[in-house]
C-alpha atoms as a PDB file:
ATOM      1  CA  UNK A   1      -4.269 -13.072 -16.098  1.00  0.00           C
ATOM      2  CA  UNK A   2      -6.942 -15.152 -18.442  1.00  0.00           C
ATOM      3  CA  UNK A   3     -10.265 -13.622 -19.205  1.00  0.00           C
ATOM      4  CA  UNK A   4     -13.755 -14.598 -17.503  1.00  0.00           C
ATOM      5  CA  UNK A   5     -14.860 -17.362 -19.520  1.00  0.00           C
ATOM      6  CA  UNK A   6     -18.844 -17.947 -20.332  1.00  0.00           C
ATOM      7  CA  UNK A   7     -18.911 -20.521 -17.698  1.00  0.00           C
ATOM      8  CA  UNK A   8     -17.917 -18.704 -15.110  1.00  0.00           C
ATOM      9  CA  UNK A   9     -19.873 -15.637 -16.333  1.00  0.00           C
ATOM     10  CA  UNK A  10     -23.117 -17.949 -15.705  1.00  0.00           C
ATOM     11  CA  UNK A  11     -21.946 -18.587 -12.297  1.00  0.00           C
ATOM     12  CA  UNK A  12     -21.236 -15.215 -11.339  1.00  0.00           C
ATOM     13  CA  UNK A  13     -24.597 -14.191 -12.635  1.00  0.00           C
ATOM     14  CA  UNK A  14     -26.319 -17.591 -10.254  1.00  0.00           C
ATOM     15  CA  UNK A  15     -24.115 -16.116  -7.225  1.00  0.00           C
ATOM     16  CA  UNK A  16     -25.532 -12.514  -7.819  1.00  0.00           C
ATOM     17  CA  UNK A  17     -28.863 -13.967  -7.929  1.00  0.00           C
ATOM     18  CA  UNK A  18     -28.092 -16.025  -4.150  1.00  0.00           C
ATOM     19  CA  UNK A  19     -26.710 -13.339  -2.852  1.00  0.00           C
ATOM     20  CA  UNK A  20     -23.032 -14.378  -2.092  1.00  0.00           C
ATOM     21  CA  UNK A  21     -20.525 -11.478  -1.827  1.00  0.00           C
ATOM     22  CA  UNK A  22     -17.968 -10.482  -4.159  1.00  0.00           C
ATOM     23  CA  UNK A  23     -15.299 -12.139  -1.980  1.00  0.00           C
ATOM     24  CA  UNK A  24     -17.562 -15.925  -1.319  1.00  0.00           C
ATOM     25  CA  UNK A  25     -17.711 -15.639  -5.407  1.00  0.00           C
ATOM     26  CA  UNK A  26     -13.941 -15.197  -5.742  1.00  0.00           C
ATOM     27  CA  UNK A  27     -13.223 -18.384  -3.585  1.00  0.00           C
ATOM     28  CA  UNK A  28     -15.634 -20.292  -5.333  1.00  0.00           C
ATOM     29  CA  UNK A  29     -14.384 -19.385  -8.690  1.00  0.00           C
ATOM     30  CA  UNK A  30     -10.598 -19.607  -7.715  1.00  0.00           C
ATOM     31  CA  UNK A  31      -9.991 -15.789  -8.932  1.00  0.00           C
ATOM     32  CA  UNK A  32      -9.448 -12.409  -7.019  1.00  0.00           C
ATOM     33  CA  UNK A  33     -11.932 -10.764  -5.437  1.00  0.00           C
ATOM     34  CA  UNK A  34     -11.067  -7.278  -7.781  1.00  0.00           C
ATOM     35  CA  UNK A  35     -11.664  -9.792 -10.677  1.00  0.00           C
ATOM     36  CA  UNK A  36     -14.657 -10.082  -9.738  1.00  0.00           C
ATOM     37  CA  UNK A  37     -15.707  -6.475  -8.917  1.00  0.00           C
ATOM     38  CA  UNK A  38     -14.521  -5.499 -12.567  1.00  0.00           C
ATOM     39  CA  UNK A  39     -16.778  -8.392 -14.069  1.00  0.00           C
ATOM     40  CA  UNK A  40     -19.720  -7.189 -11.736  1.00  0.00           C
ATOM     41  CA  UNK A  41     -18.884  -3.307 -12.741  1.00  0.00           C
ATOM     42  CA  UNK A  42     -19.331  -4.154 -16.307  1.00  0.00           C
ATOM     43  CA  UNK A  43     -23.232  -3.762 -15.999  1.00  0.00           C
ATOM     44  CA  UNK A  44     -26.317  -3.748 -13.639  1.00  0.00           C
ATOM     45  CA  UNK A  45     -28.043  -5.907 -13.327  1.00  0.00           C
ATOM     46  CA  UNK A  46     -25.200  -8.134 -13.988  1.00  0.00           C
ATOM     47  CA  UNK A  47     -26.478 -10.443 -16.566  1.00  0.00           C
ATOM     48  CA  UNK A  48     -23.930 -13.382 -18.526  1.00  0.00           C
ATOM     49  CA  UNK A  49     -25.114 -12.322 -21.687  1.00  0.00           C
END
């Protein structure tokens, strides 16, 4: 499994901020839903940075 790069942290963070789900995220970014969920987890407000 590779890490979340930068990129895709900065899409994550636009998705949080449209609304999409954790699963509509994980199609668009090509990576499992739990993926997701752990980057997400890491803090709130999720924030790239």
């Amino acid at each position: 499994m590779s890490s979340i790069t930068y990129s895709e942290r900065i899409k994550i963070e636009t998705f949080c901020e449209l609304g999409l789900s954790n699963i509509q995220m994980s199609d668009r970014l090509k990576r499992s839903p739990a993926t997701i969920s752990y980057e997400l987890a890491r803090c709130e407000p999720y924030q790239a940075e």
